[in-house]
N, C-alpha and C. Protein backbone atom coordinates (compact mmCIF):
# COMPACT_ATOMS: atom_id res chain seq x y z
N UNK A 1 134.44 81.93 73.70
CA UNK A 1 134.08 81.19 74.88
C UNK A 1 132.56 81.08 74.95
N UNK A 2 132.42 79.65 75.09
CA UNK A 2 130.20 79.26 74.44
C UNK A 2 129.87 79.85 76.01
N UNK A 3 128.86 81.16 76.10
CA UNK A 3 128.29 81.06 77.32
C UNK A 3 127.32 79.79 78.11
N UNK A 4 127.01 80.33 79.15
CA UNK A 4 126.20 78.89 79.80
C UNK A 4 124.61 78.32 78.87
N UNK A 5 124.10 79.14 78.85
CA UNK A 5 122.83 79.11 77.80
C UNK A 5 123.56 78.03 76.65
N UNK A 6 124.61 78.82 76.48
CA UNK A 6 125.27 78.08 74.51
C UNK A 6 125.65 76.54 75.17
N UNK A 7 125.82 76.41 76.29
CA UNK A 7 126.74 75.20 76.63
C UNK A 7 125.31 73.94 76.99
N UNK A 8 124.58 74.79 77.73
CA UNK A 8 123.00 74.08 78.39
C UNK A 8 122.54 73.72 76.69
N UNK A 9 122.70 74.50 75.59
CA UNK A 9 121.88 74.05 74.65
C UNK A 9 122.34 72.71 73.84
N UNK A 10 123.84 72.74 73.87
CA UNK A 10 124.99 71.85 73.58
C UNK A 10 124.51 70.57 73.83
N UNK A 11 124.29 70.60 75.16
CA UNK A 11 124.05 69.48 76.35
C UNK A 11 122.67 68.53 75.71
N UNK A 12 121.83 69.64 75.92
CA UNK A 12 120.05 69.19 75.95
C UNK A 12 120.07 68.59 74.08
N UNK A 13 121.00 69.26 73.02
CA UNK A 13 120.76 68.85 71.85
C UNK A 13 121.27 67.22 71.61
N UNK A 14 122.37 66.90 72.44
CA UNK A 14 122.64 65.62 72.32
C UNK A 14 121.89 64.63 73.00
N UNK A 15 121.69 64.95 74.09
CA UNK A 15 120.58 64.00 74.70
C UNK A 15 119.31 63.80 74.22
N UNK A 16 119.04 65.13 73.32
CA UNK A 16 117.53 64.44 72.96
C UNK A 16 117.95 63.51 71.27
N UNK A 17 119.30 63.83 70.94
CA UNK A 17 119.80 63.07 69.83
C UNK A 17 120.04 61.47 70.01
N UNK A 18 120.03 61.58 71.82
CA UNK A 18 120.90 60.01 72.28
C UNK A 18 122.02 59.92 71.69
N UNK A 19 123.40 60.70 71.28
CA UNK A 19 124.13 60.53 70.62
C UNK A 19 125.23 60.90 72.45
N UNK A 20 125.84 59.95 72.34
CA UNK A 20 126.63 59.58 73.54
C UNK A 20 127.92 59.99 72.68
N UNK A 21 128.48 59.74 71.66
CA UNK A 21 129.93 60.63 71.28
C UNK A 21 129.57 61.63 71.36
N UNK A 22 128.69 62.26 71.02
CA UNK A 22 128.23 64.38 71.10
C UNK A 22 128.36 64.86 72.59
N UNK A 23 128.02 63.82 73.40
CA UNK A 23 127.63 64.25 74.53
C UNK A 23 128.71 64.10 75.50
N UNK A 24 129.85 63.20 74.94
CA UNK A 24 131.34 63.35 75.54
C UNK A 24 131.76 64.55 74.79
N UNK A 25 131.98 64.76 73.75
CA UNK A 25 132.48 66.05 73.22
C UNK A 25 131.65 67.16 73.76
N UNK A 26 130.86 67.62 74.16
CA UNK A 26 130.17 68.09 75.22
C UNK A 26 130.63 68.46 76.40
N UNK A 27 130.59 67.26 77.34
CA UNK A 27 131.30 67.27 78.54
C UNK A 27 132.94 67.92 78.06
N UNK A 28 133.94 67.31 77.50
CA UNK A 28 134.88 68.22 76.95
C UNK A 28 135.08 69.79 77.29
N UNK A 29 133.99 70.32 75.90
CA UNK A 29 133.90 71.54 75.94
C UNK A 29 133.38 72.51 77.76
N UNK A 30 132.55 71.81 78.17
CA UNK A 30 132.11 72.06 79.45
C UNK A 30 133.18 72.23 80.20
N UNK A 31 133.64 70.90 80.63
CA UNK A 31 134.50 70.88 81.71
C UNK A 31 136.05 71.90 80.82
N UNK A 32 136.53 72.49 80.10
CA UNK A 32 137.38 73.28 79.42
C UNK A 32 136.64 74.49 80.07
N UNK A 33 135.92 75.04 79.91
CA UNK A 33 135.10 76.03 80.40
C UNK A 33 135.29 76.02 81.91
N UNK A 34 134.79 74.85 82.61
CA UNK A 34 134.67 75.02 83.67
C UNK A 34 136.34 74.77 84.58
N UNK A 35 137.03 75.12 83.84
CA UNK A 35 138.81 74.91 83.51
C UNK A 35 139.03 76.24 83.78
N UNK A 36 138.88 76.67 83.08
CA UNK A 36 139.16 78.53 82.57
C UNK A 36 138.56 79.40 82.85
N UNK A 37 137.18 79.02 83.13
CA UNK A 37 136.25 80.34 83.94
C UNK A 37 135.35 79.58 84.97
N UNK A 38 136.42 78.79 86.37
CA UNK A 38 135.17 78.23 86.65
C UNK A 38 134.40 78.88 87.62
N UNK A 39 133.62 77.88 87.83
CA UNK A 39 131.96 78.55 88.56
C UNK A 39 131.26 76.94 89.06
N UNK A 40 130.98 77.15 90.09
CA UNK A 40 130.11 75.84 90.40
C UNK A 40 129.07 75.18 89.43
N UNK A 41 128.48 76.34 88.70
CA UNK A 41 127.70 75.67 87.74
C UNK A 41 128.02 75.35 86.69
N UNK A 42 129.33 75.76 86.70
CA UNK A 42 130.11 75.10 84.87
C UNK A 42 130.92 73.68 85.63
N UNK A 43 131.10 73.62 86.78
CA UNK A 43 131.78 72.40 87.22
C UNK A 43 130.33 71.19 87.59
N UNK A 44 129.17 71.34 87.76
CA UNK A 44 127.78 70.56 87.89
C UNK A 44 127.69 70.41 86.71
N UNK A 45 127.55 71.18 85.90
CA UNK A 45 127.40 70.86 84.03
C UNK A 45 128.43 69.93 83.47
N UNK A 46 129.67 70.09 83.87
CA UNK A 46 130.25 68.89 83.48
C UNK A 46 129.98 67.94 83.95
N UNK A 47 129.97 67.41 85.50
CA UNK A 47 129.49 66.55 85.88
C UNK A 47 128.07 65.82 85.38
N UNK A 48 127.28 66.50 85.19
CA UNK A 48 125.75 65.95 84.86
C UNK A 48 126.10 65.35 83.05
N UNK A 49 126.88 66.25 82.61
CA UNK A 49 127.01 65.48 81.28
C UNK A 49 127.86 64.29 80.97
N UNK A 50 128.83 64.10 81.73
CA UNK A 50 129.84 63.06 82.37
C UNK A 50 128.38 61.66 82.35
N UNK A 51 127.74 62.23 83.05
CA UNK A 51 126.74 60.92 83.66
C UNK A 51 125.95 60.78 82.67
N UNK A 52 125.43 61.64 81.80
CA UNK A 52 124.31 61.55 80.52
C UNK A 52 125.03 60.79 79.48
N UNK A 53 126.27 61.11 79.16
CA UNK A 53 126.83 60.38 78.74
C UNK A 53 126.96 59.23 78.14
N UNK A 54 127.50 58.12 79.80
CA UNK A 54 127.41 57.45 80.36
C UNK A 54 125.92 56.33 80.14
N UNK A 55 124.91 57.19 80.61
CA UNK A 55 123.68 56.91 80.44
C UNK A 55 123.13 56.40 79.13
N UNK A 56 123.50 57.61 77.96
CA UNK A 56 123.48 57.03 76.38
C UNK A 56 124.23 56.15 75.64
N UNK A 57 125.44 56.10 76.78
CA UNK A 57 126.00 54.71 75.93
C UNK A 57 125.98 53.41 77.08
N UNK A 58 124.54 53.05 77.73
CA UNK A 58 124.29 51.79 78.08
C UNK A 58 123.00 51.75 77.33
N UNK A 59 122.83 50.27 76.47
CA UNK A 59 121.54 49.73 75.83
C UNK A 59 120.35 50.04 76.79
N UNK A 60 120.15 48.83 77.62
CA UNK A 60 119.52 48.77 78.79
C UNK A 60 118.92 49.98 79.33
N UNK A 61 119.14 51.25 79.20
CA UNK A 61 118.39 52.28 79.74
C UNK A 61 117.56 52.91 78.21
N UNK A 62 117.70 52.43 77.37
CA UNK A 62 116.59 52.70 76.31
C UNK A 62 115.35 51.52 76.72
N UNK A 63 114.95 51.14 77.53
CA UNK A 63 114.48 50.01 77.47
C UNK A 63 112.52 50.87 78.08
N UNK A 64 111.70 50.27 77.74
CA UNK A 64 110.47 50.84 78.27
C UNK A 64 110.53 51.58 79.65
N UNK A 65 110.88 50.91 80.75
CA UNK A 65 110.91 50.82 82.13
C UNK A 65 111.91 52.36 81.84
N UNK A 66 112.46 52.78 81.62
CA UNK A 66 113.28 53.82 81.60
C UNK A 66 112.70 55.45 81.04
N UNK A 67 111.50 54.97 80.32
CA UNK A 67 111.46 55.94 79.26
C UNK A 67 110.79 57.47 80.02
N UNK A 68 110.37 57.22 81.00
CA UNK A 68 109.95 58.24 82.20
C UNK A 68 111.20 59.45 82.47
N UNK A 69 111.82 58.09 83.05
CA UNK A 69 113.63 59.15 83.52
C UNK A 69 113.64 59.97 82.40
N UNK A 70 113.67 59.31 81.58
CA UNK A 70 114.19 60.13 80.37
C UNK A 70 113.56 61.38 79.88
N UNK A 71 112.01 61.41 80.23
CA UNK A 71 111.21 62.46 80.04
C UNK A 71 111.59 63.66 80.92
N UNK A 72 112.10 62.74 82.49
CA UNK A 72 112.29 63.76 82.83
C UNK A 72 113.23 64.94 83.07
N UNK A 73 114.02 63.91 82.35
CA UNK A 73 115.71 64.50 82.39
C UNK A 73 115.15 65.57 81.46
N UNK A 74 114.86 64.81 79.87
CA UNK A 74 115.09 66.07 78.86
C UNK A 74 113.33 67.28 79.68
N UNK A 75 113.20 66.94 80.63
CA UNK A 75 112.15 68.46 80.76
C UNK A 75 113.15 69.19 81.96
N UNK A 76 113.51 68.83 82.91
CA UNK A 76 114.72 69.68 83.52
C UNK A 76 115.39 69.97 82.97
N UNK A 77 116.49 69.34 81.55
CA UNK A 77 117.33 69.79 80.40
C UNK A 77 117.05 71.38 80.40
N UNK A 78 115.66 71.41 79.85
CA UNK A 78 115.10 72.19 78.87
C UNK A 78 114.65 73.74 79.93
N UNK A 79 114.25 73.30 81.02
CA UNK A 79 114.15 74.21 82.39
C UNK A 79 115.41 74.92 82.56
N UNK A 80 116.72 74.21 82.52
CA UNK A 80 118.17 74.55 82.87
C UNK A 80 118.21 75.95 81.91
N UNK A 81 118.15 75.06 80.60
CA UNK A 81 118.27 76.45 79.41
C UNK A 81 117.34 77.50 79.65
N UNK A 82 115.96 77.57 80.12
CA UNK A 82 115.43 78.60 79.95
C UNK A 82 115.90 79.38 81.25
N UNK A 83 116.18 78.89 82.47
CA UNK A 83 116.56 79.79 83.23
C UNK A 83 118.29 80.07 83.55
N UNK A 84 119.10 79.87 82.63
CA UNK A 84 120.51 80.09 82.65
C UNK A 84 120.80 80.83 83.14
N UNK A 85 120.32 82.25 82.74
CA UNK A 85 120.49 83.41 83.22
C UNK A 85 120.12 84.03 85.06
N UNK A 86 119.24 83.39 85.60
CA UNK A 86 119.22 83.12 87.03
C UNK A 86 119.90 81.97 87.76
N UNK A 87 120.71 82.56 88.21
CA UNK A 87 122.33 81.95 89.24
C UNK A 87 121.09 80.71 90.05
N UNK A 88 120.23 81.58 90.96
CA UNK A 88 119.51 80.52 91.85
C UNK A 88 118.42 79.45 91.36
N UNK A 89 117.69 80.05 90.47
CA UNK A 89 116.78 78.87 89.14
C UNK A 89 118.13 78.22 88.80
N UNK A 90 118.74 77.98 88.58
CA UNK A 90 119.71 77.19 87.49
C UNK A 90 120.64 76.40 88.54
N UNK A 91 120.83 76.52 89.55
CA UNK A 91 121.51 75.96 90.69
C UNK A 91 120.27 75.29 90.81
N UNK A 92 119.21 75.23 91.33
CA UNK A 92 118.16 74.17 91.19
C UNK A 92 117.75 73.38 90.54
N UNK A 93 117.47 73.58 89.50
CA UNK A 93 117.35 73.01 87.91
C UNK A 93 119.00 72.14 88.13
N UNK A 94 119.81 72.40 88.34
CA UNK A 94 121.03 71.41 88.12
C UNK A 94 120.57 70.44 89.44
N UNK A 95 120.44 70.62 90.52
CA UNK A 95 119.89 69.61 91.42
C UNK A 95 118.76 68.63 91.19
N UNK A 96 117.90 69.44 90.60
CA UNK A 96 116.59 68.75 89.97
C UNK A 96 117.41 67.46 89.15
N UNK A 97 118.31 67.89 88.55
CA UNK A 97 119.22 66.74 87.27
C UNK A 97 119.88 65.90 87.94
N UNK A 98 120.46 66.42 88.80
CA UNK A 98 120.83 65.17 89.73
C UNK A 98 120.30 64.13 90.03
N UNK A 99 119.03 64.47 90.63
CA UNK A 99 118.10 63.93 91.31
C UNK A 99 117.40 63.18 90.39
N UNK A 100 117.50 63.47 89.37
CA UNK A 100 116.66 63.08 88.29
C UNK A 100 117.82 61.99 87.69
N UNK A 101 118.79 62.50 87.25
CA UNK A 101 119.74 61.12 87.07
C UNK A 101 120.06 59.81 88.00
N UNK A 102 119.64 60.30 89.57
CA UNK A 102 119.87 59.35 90.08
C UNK A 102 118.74 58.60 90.05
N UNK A 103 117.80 58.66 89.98
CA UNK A 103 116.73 58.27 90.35
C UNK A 103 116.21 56.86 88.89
N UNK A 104 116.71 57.60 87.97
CA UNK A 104 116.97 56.45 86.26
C UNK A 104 118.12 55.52 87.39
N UNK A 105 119.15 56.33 87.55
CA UNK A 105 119.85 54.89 87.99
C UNK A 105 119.78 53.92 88.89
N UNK A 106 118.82 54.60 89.90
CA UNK A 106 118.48 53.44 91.19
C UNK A 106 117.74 52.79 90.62
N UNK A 107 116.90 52.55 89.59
CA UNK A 107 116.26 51.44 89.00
C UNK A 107 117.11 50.63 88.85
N UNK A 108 118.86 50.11 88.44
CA UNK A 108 119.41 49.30 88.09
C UNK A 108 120.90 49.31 88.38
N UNK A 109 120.90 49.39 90.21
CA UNK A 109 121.86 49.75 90.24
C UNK A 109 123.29 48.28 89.70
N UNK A 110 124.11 48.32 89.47
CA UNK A 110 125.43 47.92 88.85
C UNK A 110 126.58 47.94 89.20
N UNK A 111 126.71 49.80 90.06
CA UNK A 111 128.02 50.15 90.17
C UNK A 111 127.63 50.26 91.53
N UNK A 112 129.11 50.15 92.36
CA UNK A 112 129.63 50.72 93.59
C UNK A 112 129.35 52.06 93.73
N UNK A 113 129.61 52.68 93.03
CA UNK A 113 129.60 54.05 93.10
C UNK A 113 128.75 54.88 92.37
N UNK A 114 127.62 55.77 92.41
CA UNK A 114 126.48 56.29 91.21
C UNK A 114 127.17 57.07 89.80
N UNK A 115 126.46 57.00 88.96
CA UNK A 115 127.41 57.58 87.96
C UNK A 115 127.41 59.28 88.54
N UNK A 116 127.10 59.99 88.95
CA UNK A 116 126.61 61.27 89.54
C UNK A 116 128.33 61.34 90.74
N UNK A 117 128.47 60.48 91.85
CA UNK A 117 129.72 60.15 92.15
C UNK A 117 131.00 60.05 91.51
N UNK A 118 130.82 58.87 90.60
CA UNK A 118 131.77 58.77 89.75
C UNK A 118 132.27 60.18 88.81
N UNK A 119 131.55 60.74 87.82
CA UNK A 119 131.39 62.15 87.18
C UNK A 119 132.22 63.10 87.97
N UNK A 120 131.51 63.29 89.55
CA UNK A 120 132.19 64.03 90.36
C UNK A 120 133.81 64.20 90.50
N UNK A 121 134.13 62.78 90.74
CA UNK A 121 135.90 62.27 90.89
C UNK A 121 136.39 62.44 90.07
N UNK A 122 135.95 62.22 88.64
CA UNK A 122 136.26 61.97 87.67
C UNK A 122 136.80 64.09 87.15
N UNK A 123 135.93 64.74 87.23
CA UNK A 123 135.78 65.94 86.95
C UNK A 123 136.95 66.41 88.00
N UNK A 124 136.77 66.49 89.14
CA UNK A 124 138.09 66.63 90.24
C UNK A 124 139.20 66.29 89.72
N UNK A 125 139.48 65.04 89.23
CA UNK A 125 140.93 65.09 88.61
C UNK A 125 140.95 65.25 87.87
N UNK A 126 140.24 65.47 86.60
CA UNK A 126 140.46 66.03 85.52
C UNK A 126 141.05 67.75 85.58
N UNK A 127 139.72 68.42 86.44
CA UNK A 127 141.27 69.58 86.71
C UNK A 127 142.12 69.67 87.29
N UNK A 128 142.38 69.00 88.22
CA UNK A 128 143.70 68.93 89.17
C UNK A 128 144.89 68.46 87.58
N UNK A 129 144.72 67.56 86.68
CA UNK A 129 145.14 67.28 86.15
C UNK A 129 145.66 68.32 84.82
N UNK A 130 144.47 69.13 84.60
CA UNK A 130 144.66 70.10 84.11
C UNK A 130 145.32 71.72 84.78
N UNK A 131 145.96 71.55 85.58
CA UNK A 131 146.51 72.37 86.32
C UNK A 131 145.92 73.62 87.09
N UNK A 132 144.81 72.59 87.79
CA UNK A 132 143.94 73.73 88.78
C UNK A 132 144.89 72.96 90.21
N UNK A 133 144.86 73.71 91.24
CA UNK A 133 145.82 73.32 92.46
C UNK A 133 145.17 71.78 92.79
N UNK A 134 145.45 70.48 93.17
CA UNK A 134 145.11 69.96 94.57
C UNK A 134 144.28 70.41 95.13
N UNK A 135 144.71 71.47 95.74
CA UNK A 135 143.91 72.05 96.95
C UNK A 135 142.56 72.44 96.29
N UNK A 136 142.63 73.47 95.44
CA UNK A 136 141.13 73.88 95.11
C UNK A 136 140.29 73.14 94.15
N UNK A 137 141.16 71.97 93.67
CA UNK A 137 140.19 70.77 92.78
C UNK A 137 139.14 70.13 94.30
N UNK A 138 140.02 69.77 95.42
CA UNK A 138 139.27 69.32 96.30
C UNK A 138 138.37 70.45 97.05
N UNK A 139 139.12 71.72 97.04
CA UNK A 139 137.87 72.09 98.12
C UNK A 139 136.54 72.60 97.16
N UNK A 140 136.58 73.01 95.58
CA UNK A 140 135.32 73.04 94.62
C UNK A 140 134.53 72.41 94.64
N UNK A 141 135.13 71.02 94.26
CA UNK A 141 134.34 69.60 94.26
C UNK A 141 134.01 68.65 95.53
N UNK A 142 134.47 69.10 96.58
CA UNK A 142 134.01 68.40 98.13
C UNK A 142 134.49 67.28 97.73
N UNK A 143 135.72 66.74 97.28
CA UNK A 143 136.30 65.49 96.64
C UNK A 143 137.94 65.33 97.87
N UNK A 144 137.84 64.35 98.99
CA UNK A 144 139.27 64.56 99.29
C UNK A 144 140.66 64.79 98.44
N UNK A 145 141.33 65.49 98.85
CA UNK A 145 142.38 65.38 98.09
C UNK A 145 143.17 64.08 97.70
N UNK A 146 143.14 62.90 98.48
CA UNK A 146 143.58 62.01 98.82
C UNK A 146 143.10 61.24 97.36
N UNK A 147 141.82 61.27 97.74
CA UNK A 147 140.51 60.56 96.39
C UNK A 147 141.19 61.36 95.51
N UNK A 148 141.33 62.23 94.94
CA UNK A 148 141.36 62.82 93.50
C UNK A 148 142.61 61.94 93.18
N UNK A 149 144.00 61.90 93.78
CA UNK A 149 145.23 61.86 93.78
C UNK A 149 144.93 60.00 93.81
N UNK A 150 144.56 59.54 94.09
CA UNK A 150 144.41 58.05 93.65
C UNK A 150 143.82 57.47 92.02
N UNK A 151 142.67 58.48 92.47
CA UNK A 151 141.67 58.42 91.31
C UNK A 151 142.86 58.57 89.64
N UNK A 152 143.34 59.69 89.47
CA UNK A 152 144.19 60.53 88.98
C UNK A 152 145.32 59.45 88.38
N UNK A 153 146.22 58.96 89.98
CA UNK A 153 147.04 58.15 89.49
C UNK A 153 146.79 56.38 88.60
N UNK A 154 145.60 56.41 88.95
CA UNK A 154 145.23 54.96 88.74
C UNK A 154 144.97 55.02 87.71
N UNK A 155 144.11 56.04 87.17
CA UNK A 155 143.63 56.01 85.87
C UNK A 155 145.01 56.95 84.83
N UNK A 156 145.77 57.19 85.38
CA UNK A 156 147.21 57.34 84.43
C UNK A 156 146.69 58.96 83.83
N UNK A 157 145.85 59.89 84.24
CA UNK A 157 145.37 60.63 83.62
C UNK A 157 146.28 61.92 83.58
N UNK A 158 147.39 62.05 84.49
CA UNK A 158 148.29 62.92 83.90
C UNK A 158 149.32 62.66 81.93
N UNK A 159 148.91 61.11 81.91
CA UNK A 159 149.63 60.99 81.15
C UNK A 159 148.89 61.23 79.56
N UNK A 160 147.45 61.28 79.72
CA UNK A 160 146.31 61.17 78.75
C UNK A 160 146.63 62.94 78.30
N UNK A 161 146.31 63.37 79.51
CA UNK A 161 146.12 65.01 79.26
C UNK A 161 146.94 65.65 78.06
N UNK A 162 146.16 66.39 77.21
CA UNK A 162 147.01 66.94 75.91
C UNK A 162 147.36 68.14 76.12
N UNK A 163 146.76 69.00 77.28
CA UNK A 163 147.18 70.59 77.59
C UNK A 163 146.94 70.29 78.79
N UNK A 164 147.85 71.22 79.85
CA UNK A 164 147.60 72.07 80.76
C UNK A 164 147.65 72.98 80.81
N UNK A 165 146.65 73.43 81.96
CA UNK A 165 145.91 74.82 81.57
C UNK A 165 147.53 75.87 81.72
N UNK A 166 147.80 77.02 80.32
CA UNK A 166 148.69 77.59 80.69
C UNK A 166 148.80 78.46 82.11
N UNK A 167 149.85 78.87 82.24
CA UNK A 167 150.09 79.52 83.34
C UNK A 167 149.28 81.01 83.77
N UNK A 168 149.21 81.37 82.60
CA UNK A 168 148.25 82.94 82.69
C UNK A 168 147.30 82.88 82.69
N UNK A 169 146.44 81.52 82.45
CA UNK A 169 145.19 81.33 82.44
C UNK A 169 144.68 80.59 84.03
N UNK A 170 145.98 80.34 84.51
CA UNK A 170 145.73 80.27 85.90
C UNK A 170 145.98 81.25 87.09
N UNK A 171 146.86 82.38 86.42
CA UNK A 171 146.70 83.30 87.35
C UNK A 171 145.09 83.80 87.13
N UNK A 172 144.79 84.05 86.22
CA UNK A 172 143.38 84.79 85.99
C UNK A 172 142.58 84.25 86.76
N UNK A 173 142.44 82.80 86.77
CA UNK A 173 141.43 81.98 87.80
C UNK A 173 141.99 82.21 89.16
N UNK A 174 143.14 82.62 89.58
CA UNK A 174 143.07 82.66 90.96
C UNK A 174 142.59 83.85 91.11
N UNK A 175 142.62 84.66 90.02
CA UNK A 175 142.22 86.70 90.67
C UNK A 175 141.12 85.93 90.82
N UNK A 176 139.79 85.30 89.74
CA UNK A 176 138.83 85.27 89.58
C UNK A 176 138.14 84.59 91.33
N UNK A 177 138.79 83.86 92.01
CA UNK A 177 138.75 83.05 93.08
C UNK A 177 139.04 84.19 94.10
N UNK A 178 139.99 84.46 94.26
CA UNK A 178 140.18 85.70 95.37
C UNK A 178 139.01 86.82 95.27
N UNK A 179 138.98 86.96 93.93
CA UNK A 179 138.24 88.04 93.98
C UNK A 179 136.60 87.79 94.65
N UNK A 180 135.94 86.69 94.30
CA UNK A 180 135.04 85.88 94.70
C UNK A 180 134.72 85.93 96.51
N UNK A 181 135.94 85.75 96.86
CA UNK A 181 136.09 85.68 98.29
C UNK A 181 135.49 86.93 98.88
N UNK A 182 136.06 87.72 98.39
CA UNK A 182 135.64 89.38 99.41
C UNK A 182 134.12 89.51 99.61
């Protein structure tokens, strides 16, 4: 199992590659992680790579006018990795990315929805889909239940899914959740 450091380095190596297939196989591995051991910051890591993605496979954002965002993504990237190991640096540093992804995209906006949004929904049903509850896909991700369960059905994504998460690997996540609570 790649710790967060191994996963942040994953991330930052494809983006500075611009290689948008690496960086879905990426998100993959992430959001699997953030499947099986999650944590708010393995569920933001998928999301942010969801959107980088995204980002490397539109032309148009290689373009001059862009090349800033991009500096500043890969220098928060690179911030994320060095402070992995601090819960509260690294919860920032993932906001910083946010902020920083949105900010490339309000130059041109396109979509209804930001890719940072989209990522979000998208990540929500992906584990609901992968057999995290309804309930706690929405209350992790601040995603209605309603939204995931549309999202989910529309895009046919129970039918895509090649595993769900086994059963023992979901009791473990609920100790891991209860246990969290106290």
């Amino acid at each position: 199992m790649p710790s967060l450091t191994e996963l942040n380095k994953l991330v930052l190596n494809a983006f500075l590659n611009k290689n948008q297939k690496k960086m879905r196989k990426v998100n993959d591995i992430v959001l699997d992680e953030a499947t099986i051991e999650f944590s708010p910051e393995l569920y933001s890591l998928a999301v942010v790579s969801y959107a980088l993605s995204k980002i490397l496979s539109k032309p148009r954002y290689y373009q001059s006018q862009y090349r800033e965002g991009f500096k500043r993504i890969e220098q928060v990237l690179r911030h994320m990795l060095r402070v992995s190991r601090d819960r509260k640096k690294y919860r920032n540093a993932l906001d910083n990315l946010e902020e920083s992804i949105l900010n490339l995209e309000s130059a041109d906006r396109r979509y209804v929805k930001s890719l940072m949004d989209k990522g979000k929904l998208k990540m929500a049903a992906i584990l609901y889909a992968q057999g995290v509850s309804l309930g706690l896909a929405s209350e992790v991700t601040n995603i209605p239940q309603q939204e995931i369960m549309d999202y989910a059905g529309k895009t046919m994504m129970f039918d895509r899914m090649k595993e769900a998460v086994p059963l023992y690997m979901r009791k473990k996540m609920a100790k891991r959740m209860l246990e969290g609570e106290k």
